[in-house]
Every structure is written in C-alpha cells, then in structure tokens.
C-alpha atoms as a PDB file:
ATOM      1  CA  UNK A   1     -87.050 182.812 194.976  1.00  0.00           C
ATOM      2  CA  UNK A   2     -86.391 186.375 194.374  1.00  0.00           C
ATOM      3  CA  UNK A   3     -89.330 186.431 192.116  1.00  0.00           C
ATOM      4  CA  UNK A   4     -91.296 185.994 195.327  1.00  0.00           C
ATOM      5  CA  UNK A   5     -89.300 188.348 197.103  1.00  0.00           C
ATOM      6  CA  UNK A   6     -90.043 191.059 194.150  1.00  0.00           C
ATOM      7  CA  UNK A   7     -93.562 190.021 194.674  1.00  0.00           C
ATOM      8  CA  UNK A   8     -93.867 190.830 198.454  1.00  0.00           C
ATOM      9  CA  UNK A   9     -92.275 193.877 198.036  1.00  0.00           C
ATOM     10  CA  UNK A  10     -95.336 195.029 196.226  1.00  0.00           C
ATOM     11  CA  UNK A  11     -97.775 193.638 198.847  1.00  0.00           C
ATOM     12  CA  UNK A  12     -96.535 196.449 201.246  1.00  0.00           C
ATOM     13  CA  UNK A  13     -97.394 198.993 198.495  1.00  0.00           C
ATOM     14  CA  UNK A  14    -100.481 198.151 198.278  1.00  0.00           C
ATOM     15  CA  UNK A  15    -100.714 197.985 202.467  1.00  0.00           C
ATOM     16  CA  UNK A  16     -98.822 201.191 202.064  1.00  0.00           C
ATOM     17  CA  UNK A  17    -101.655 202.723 199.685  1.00  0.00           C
ATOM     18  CA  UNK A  18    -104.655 200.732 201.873  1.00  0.00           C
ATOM     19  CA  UNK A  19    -103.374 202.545 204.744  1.00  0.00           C
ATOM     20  CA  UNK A  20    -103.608 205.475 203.692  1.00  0.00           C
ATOM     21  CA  UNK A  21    -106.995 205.080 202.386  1.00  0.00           C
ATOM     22  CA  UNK A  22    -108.425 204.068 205.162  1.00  0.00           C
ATOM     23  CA  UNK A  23    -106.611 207.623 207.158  1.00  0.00           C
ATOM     24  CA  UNK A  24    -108.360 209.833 204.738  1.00  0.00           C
ATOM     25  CA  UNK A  25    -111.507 207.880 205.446  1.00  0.00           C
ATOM     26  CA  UNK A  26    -111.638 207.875 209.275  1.00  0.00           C
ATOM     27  CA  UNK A  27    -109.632 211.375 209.598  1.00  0.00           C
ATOM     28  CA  UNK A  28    -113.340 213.644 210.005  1.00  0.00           C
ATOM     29  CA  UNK A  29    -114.706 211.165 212.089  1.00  0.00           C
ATOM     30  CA  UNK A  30    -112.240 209.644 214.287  1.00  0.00           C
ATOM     31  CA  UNK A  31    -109.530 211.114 214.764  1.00  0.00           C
ATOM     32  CA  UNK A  32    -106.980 209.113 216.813  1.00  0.00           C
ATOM     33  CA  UNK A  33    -107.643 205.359 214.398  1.00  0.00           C
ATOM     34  CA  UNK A  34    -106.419 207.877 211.853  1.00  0.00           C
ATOM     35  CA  UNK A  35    -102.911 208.575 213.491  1.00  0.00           C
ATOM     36  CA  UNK A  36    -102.791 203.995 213.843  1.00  0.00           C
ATOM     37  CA  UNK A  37    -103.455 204.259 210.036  1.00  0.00           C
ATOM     38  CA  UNK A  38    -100.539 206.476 208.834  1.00  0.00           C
ATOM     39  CA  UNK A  39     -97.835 204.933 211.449  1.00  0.00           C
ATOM     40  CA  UNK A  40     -99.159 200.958 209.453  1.00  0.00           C
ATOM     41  CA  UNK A  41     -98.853 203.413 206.070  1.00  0.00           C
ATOM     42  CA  UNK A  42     -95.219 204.526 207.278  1.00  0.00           C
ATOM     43  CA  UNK A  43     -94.099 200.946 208.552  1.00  0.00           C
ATOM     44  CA  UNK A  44     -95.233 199.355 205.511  1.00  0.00           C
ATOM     45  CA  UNK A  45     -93.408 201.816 203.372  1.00  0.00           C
ATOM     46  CA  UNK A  46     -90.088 201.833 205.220  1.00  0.00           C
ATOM     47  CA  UNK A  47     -90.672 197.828 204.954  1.00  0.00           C
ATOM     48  CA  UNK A  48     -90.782 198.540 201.251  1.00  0.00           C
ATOM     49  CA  UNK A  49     -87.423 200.274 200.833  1.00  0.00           C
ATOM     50  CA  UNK A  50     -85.622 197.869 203.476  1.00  0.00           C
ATOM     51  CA  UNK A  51     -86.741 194.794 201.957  1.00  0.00           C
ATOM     52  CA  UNK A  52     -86.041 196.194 198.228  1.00  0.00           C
ATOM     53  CA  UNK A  53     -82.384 197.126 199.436  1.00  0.00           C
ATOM     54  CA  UNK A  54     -81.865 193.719 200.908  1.00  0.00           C
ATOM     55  CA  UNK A  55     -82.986 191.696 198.099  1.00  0.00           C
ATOM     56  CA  UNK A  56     -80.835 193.943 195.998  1.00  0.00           C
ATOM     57  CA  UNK A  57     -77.942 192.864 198.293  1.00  0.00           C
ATOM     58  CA  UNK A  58     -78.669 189.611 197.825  1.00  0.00           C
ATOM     59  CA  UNK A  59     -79.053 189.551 194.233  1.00  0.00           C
ATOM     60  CA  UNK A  60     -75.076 191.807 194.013  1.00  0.00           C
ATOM     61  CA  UNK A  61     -73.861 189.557 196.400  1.00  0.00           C
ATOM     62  CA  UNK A  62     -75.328 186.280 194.259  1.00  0.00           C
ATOM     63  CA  UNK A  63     -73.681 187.968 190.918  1.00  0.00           C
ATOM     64  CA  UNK A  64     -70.582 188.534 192.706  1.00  0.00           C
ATOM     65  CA  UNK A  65     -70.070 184.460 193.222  1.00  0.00           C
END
C-alpha cells in the first residue's frame, strides 16, 4: 500500500513539472491562463510535500507498533 502511496507522490511531480510547462508556454500569449497554471504548479507541489510527510507518519507510526 505505501508502494502506491510512494507512487502518487510522484504523479504530482510530474503535474507539478506539466504545470509549469504549460505557464512558460502560454505566458507571451495569454497572460491570465498563465497565473491558473502556476497556482495547479503550486497546489500540486504543496500536495507533494503534505502527502510525503503523511505517508512518512504513517510509515513511523506503523514501525512504532
């Protein structure tokens, strides 16, 4: 289970990187879609660390037992 866990983490990442891509791409041309873009980039990396510190919680507190 916390092989999947491990594995999501990653996913937001990659959203994390995709996002950003895609602000560098629309930033000349439209402006405002580029602002959206970086707040998914900053929610996907804040997801990141908050799901990495919880699974590490879990995984302490499954040790711990």
């Amino acid at each position: 289970m916390f092989k999947l866990f491990r594995f999501i983490e990653y996913v937001y990442l990659v959203a994390f990187v995709f996002f950003l891509y895609e602000a560098y791409a629309v930033w000349g041309t439209e402006g405002k879609r580029g602002y959206l873009y970086i707040f998914f980039a900053a929610i996907a990396l804040f997801m990141f660390f908050f799901k990495r510190n919880f699974r590490e919680k879990m995984t302490a507190k499954g040790n711990n037992q």
